[in-house]
Protein backbone atom coordinates (compact mmCIF):
# COMPACT_ATOMS: atom_id res chain seq x y z
CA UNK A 1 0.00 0.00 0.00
CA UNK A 2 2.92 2.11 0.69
CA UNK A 3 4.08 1.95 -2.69
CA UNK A 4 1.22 3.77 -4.56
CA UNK A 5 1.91 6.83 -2.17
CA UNK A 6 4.33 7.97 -4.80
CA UNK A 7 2.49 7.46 -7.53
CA UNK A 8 -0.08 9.42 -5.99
CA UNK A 9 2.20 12.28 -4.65
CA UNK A 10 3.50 12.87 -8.32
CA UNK A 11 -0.09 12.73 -9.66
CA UNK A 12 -1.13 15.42 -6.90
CA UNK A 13 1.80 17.41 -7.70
CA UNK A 14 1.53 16.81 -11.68
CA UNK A 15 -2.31 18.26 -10.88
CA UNK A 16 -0.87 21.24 -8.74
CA UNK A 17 1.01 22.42 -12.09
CA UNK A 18 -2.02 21.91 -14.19
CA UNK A 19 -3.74 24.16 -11.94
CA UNK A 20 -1.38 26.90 -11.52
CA UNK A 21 -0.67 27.03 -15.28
CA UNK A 22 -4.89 26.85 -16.14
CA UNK A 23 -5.27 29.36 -13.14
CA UNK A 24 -2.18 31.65 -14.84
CA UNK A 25 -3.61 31.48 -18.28
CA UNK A 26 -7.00 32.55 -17.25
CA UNK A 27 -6.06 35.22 -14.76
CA UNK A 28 -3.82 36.40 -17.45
CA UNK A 29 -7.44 37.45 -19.79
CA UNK A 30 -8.34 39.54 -16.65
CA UNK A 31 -5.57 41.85 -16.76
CA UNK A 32 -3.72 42.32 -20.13
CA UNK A 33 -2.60 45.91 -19.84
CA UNK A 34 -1.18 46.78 -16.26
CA UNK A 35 0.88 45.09 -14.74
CA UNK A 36 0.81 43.01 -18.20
CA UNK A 37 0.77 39.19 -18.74
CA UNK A 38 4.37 38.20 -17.83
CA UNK A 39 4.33 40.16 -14.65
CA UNK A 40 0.72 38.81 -14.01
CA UNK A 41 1.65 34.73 -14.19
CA UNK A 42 4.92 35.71 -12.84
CA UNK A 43 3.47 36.80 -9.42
CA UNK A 44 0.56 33.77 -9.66
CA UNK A 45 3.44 30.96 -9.97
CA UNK A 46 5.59 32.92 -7.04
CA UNK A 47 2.56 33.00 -5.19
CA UNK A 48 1.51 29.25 -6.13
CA UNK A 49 5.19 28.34 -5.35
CA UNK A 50 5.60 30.00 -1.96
CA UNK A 51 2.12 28.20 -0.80
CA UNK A 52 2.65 24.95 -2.55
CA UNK A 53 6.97 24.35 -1.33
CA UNK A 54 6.21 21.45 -3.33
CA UNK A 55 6.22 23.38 -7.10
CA UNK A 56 10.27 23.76 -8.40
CA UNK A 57 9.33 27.94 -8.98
CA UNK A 58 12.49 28.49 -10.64
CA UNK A 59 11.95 26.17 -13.02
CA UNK A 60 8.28 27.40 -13.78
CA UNK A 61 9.64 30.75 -14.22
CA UNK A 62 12.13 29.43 -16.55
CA UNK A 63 9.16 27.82 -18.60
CA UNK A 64 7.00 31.14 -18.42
CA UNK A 65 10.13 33.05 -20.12
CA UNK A 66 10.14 30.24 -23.26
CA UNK A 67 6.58 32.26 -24.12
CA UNK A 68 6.42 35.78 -25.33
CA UNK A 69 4.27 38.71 -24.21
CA UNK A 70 2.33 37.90 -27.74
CA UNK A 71 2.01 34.19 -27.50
CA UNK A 72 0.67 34.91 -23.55
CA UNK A 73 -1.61 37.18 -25.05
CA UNK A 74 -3.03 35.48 -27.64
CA UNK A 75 -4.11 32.52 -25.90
CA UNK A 76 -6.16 34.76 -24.06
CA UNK A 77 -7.37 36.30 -26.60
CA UNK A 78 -8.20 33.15 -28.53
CA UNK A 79 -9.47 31.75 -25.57
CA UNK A 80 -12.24 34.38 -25.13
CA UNK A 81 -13.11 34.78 -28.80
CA UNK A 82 -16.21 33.84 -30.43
CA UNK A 83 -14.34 32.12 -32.90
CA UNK A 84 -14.17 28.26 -32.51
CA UNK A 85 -11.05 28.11 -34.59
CA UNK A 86 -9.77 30.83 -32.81
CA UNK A 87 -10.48 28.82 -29.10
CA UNK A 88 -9.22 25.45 -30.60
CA UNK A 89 -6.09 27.44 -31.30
CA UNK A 90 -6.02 29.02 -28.16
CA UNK A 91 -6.71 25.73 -26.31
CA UNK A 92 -3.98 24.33 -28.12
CA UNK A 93 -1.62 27.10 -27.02
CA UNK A 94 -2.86 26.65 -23.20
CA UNK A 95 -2.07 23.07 -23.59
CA UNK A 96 1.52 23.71 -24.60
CA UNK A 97 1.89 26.20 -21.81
CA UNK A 98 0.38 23.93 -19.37
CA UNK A 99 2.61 21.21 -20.64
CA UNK A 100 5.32 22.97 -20.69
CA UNK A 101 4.93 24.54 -16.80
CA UNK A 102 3.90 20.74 -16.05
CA UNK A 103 7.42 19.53 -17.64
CA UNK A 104 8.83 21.14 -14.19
CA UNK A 105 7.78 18.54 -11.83
């Protein structure tokens, strides 16, 4: 029984990154012009970090800075839009970004 603990640790954990980089993503649609979208997921993965010791932060960060201001924007943009081609693209950028913030555990 013991031996599943792990297995469920690292699925917990693999979740907690799924959820910070969903939670990032979406926050980042709610405020797109001050402090802008870098500085915005920045301070939700130091936050997520310094409440879950758990998430590697650095790393994270180091993830967040492989995306640029445009491709942050756009998937919130895309996300939002009417457009279902537009949200399958922007679903397909979130999933990259998730994956790629999820790479970190």
């Amino acid at each position: 029984m013991t031996d599943t603990l792990p297995d469920q640790d690292r699925k917990r954990s693999g979740r907690r990154f799924a959820a910070v980089a969903v939670f990032a993503v979406l926050a980042l649609g709610a405020c797109t012009s001050d402090p802008g979208v870098r500085r915005v997921a920045q301070d939700i993965i130091k936050a997520e970090a310094e409440a879950n010791p758990e998430l590697d932060e650095e790393c994270m960060l180091g993830a967040l800075d492989d995306f640029t201001d445009s491709d942050l924007e756009a998937i919130t943009d895309q996300l939002s839009s009417a457009n279902e081609d537009s949200q399958a693209e922007g679903q397909a950028a979130l999933d990259d970004y998730e994956a790629a913030l999820s790479a970190c555990n």
